[in-house]
PDB file of N, CA and C in Angstrom:
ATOM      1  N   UNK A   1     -74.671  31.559 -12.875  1.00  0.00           N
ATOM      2  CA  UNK A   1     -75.837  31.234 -12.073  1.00  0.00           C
ATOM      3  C   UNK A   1     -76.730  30.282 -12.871  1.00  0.00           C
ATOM      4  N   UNK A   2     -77.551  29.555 -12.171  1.00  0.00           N
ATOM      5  CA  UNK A   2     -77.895  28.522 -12.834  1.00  0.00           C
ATOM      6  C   UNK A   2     -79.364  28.699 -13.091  1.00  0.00           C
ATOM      7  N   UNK A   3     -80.191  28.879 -14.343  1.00  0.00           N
ATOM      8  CA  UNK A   3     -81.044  29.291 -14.628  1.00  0.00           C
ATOM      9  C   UNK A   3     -82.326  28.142 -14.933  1.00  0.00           C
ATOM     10  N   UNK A   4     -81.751  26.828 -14.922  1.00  0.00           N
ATOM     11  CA  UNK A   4     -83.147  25.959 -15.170  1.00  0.00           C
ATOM     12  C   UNK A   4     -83.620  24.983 -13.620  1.00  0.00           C
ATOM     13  N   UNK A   5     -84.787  24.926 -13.636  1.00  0.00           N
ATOM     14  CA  UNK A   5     -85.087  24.460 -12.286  1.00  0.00           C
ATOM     15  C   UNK A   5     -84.390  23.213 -11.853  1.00  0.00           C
ATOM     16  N   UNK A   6     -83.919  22.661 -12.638  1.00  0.00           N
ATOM     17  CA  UNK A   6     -83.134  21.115 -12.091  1.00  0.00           C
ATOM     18  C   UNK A   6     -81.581  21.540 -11.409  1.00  0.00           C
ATOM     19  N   UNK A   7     -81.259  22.864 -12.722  1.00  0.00           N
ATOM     20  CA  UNK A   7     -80.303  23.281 -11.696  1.00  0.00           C
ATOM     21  C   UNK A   7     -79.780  23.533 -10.455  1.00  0.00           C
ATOM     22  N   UNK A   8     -80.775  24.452 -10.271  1.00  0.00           N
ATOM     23  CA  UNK A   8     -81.015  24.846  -9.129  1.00  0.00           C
ATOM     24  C   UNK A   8     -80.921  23.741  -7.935  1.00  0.00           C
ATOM     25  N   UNK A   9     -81.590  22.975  -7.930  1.00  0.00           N
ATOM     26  CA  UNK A   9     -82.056  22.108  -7.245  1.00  0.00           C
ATOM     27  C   UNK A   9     -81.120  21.055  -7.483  1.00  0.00           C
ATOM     28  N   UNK A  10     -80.261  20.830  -8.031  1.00  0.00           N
ATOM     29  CA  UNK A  10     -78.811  20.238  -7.795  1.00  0.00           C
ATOM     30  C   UNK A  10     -77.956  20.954  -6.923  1.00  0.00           C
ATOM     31  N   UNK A  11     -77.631  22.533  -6.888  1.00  0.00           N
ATOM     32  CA  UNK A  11     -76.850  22.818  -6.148  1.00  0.00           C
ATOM     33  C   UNK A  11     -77.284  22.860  -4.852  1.00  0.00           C
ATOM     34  N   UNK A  12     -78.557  22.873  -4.623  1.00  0.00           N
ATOM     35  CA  UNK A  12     -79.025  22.548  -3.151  1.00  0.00           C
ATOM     36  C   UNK A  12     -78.830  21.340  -2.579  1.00  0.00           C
ATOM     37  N   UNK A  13     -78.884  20.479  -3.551  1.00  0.00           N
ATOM     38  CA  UNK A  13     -78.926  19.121  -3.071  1.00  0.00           C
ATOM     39  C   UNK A  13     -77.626  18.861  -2.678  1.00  0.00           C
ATOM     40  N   UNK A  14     -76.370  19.142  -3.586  1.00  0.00           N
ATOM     41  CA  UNK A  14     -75.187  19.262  -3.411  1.00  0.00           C
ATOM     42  C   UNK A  14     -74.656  19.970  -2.411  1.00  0.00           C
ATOM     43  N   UNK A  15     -75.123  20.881  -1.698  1.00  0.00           N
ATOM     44  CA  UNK A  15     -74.859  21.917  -0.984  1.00  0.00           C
ATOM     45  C   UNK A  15     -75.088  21.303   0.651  1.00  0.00           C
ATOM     46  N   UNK A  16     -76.387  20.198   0.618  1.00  0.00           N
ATOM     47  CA  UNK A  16     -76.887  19.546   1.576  1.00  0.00           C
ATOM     48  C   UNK A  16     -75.953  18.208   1.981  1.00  0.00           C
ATOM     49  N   UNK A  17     -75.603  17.532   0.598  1.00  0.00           N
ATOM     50  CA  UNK A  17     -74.739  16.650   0.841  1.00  0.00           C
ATOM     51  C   UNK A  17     -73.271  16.964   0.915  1.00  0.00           C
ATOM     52  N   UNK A  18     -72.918  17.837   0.651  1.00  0.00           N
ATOM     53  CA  UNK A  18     -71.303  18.157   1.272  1.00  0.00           C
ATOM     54  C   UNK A  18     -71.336  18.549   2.387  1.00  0.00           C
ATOM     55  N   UNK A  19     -72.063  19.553   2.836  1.00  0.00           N
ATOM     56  CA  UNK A  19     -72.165  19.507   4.334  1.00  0.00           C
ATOM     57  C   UNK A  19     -72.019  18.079   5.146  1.00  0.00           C
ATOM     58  N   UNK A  20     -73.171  17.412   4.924  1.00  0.00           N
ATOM     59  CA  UNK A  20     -73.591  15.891   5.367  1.00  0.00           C
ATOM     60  C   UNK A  20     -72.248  15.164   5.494  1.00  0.00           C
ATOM     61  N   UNK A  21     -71.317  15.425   4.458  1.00  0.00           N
ATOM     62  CA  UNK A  21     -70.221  14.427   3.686  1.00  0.00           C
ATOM     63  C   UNK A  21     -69.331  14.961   4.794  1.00  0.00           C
ATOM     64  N   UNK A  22     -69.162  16.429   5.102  1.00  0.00           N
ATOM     65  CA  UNK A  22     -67.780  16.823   6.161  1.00  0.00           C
ATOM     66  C   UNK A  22     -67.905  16.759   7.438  1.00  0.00           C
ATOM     67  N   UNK A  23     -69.785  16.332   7.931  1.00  0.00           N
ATOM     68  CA  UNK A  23     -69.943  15.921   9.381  1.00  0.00           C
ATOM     69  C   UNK A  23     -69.372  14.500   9.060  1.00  0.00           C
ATOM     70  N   UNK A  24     -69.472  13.654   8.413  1.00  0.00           N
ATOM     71  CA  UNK A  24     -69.399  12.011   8.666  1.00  0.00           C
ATOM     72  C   UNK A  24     -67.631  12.036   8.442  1.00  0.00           C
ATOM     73  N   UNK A  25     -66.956  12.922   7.952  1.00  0.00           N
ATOM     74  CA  UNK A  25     -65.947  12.442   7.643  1.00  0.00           C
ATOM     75  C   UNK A  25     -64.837  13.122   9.076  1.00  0.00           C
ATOM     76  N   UNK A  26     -65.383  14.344   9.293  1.00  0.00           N
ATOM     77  CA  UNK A  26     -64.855  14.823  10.353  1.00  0.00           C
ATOM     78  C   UNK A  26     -64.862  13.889  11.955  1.00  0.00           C
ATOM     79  N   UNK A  27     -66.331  13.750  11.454  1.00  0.00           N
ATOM     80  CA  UNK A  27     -66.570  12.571  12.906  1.00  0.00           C
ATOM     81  C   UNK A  27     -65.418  11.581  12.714  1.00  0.00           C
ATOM     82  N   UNK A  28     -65.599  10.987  11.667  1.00  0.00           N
ATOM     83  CA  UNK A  28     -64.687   9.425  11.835  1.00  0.00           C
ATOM     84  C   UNK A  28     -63.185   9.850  12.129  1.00  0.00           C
ATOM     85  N   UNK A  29     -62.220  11.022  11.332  1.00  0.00           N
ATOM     86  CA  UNK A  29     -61.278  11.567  12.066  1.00  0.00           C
ATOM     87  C   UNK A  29     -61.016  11.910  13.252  1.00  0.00           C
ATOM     88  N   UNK A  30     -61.895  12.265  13.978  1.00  0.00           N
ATOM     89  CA  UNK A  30     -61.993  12.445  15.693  1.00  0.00           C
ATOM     90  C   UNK A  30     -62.337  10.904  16.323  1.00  0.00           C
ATOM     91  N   UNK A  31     -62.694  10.024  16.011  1.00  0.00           N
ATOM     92  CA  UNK A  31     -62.583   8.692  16.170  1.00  0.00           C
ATOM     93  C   UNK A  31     -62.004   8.295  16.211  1.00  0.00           C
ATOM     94  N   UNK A  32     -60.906   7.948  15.236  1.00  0.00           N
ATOM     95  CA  UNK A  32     -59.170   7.309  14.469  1.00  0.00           C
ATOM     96  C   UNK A  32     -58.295   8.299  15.473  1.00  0.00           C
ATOM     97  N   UNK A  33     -58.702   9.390  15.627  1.00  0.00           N
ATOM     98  CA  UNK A  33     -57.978   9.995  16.648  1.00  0.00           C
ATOM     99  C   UNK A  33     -57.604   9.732  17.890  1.00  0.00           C
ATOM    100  N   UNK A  34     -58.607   9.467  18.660  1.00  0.00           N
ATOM    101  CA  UNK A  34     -59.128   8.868  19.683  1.00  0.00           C
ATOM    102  C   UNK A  34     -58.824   7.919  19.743  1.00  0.00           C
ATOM    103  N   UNK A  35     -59.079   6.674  19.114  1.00  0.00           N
ATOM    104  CA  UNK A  35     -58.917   5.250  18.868  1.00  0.00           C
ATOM    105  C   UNK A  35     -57.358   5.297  18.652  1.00  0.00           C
ATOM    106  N   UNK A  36     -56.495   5.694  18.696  1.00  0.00           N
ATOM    107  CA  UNK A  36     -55.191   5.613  17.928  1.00  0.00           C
ATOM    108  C   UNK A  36     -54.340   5.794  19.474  1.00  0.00           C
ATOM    109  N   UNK A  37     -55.226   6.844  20.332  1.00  0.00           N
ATOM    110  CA  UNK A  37     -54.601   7.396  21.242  1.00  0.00           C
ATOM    111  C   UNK A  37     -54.460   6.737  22.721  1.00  0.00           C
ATOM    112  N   UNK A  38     -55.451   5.044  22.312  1.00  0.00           N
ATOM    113  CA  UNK A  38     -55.679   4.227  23.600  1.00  0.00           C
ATOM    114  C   UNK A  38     -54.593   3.484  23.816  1.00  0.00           C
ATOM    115  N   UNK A  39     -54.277   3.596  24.672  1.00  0.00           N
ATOM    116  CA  UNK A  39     -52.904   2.398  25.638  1.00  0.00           C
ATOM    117  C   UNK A  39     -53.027   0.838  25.769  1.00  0.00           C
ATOM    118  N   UNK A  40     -54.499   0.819  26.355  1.00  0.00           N
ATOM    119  CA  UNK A  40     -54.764  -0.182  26.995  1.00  0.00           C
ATOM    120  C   UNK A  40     -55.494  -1.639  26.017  1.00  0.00           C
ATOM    121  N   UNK A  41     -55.005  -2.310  25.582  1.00  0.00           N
ATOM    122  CA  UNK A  41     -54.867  -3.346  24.748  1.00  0.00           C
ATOM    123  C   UNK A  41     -56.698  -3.897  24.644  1.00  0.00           C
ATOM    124  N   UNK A  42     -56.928  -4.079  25.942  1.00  0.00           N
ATOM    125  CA  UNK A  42     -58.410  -4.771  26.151  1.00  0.00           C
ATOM    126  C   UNK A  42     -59.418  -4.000  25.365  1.00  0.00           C
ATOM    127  N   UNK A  43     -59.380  -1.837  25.965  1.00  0.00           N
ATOM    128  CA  UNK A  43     -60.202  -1.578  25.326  1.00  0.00           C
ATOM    129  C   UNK A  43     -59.735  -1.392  24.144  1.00  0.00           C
ATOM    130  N   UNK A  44     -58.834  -1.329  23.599  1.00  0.00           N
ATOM    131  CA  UNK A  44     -59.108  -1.331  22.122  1.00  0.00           C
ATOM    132  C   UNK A  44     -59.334  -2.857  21.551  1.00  0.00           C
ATOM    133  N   UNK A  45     -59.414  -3.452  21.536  1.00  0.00           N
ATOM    134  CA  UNK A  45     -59.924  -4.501  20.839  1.00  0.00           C
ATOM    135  C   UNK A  45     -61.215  -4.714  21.293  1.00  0.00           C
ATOM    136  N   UNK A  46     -61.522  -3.752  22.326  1.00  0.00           N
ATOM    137  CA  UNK A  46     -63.145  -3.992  22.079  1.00  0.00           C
ATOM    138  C   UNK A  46     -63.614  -2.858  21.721  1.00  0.00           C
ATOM    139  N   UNK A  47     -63.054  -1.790  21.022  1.00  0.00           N
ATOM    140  CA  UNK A  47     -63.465  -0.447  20.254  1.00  0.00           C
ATOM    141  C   UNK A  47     -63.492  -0.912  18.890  1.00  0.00           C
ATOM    142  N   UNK A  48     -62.504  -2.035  18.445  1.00  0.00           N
ATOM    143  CA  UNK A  48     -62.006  -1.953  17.399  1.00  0.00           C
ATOM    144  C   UNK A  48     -63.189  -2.422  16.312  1.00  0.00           C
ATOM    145  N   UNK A  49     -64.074  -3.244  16.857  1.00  0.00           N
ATOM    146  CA  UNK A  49     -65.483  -3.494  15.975  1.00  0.00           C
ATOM    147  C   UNK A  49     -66.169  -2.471  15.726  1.00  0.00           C
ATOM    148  N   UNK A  50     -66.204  -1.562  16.477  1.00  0.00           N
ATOM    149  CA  UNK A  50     -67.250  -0.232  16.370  1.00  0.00           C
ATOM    150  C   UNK A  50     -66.595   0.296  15.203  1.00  0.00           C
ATOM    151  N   UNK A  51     -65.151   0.873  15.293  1.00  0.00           N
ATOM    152  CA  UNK A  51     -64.606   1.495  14.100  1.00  0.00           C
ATOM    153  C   UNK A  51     -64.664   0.924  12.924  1.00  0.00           C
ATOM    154  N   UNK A  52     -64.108  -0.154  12.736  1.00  0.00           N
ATOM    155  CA  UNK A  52     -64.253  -1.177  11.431  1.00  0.00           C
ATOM    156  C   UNK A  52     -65.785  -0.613  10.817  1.00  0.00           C
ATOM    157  N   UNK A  53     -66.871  -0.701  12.074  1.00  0.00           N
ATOM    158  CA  UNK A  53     -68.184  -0.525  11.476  1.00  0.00           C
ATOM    159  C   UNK A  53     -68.585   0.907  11.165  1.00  0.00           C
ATOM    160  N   UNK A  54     -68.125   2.008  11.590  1.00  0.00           N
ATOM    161  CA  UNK A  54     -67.912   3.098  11.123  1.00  0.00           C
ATOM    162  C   UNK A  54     -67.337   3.678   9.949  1.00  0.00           C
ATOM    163  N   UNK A  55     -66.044   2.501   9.944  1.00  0.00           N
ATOM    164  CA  UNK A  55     -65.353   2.662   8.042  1.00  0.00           C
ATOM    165  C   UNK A  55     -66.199   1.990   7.386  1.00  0.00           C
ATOM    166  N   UNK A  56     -67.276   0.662   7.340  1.00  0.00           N
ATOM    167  CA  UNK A  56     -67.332   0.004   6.916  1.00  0.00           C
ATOM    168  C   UNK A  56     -68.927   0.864   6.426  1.00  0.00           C
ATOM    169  N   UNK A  57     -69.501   1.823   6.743  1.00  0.00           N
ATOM    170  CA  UNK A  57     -70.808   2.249   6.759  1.00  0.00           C
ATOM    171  C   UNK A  57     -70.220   3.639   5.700  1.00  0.00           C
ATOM    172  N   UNK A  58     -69.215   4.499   6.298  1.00  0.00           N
ATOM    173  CA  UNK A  58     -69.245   5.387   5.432  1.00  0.00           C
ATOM    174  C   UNK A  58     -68.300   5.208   3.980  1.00  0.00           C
ATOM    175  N   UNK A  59     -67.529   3.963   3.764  1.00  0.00           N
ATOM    176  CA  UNK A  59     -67.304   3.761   2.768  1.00  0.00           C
ATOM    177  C   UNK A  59     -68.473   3.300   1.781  1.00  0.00           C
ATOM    178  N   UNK A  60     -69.487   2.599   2.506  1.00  0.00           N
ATOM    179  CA  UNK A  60     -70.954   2.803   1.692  1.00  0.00           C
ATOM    180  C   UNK A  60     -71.470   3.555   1.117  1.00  0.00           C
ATOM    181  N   UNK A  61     -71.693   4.203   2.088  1.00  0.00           N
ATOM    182  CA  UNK A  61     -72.223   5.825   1.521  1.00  0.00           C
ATOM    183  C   UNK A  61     -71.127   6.824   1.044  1.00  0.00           C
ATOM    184  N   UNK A  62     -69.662   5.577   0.037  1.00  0.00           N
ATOM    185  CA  UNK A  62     -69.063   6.947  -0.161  1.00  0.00           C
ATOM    186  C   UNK A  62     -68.567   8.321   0.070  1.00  0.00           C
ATOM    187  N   UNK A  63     -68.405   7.888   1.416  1.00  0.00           N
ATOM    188  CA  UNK A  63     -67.743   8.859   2.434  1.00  0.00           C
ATOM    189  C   UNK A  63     -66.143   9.193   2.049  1.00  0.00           C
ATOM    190  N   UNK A  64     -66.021   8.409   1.949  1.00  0.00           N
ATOM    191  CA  UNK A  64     -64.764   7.501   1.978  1.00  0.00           C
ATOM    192  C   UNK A  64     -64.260   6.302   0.919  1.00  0.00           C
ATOM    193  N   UNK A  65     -63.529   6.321   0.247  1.00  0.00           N
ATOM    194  CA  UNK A  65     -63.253   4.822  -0.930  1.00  0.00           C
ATOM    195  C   UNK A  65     -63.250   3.874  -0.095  1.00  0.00           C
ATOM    196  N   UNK A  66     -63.590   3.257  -0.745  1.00  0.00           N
ATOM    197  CA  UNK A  66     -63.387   1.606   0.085  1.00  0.00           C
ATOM    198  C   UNK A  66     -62.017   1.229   0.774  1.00  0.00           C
ATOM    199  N   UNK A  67     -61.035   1.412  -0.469  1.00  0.00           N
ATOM    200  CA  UNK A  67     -59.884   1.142  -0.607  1.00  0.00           C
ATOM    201  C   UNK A  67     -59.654   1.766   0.986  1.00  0.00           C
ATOM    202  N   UNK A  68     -59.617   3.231   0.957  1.00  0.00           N
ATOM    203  CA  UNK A  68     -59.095   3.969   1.957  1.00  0.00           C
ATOM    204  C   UNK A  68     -59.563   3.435   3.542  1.00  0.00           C
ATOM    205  N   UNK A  69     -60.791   2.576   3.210  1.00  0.00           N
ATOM    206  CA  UNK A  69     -61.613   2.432   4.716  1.00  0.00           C
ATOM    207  C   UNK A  69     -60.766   0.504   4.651  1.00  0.00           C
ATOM    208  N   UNK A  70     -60.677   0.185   4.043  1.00  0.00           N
ATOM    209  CA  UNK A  70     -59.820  -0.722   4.323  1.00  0.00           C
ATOM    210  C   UNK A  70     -58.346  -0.612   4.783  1.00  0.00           C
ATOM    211  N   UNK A  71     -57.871  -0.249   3.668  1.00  0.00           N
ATOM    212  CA  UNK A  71     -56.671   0.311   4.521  1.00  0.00           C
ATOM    213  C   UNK A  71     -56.595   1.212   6.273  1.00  0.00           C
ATOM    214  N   UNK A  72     -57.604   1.348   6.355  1.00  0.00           N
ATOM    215  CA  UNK A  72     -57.643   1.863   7.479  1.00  0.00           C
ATOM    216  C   UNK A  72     -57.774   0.910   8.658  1.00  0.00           C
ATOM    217  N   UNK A  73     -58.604   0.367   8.289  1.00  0.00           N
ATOM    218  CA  UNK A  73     -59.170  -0.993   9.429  1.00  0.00           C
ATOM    219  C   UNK A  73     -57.783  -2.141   9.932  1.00  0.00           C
ATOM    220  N   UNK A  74     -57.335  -2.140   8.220  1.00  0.00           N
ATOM    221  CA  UNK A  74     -55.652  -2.763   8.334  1.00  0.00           C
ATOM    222  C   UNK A  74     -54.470  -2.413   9.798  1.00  0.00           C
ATOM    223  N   UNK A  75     -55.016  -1.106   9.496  1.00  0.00           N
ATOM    224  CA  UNK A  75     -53.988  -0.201  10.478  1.00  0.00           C
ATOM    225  C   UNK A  75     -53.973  -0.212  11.461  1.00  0.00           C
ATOM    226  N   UNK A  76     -55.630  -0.025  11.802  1.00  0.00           N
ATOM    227  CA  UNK A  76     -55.898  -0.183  13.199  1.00  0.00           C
ATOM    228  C   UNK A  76     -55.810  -1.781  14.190  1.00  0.00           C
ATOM    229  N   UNK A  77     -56.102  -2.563  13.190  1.00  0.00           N
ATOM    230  CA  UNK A  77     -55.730  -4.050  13.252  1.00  0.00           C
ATOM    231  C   UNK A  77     -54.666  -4.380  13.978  1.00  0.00           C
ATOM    232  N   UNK A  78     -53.562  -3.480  12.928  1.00  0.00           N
ATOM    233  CA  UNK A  78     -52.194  -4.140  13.518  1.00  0.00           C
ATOM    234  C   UNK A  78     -51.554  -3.425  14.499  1.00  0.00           C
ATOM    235  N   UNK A  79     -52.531  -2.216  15.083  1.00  0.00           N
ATOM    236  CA  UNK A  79     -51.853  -1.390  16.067  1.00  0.00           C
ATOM    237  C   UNK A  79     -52.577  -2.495  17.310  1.00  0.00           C
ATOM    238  N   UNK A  80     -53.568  -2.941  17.289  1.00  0.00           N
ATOM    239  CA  UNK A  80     -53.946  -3.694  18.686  1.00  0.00           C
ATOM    240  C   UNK A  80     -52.861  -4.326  18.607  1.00  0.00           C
ATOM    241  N   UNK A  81     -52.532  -5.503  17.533  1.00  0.00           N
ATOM    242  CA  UNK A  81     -51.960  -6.546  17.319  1.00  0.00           C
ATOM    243  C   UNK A  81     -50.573  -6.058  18.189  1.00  0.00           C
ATOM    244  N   UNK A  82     -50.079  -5.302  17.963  1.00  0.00           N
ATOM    245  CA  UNK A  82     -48.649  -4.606  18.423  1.00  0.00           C
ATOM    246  C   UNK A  82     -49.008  -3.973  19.747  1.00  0.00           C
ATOM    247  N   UNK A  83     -50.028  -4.168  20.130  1.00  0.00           N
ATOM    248  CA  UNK A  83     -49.809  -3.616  21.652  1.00  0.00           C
ATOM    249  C   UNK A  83     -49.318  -4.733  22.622  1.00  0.00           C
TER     250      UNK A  83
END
């Protein structure tokens, strides 16, 4: 248990931001989900800016590596591309 006041007050803070960290990351998985699951060529290429900007925000805030939110955007790229 953590006995000096900064302590403390790290694991809260920590406690606040992992929470925070598994809404933003859960969201964007139900997104990619969704987004993955469209047929129709038109709307996804007009979804496909929103997502990009969704990887592109929580790889900011370290949601997510960069690397990983790129590679992602890649993916989704070439799934319009292939429709």
């Amino acid at each position: 248990m953590a006995h000096h006041k900064s302590a403390k007050k790290r694991i809260r803070s920590t406690e606040k931001k992992r929470v925070e960290n598994r809404y933003y990351a859960k969201t964007m998985r139900n997104a990619l989900r969704d987004f993955r699951a469209l047929e129709d060529k038109a709307v996804a290429a007009e979804k496909l800016p929103k997502m990009c900007s969704i990887l592109d925000k929580l790889a900011k805030r370290s949601v997510i590596h960069k690397n990983k939110a790129a590679n992602l955007k890649s993916k989704l790229m070439k799934q319009v591309n292939a429709m």
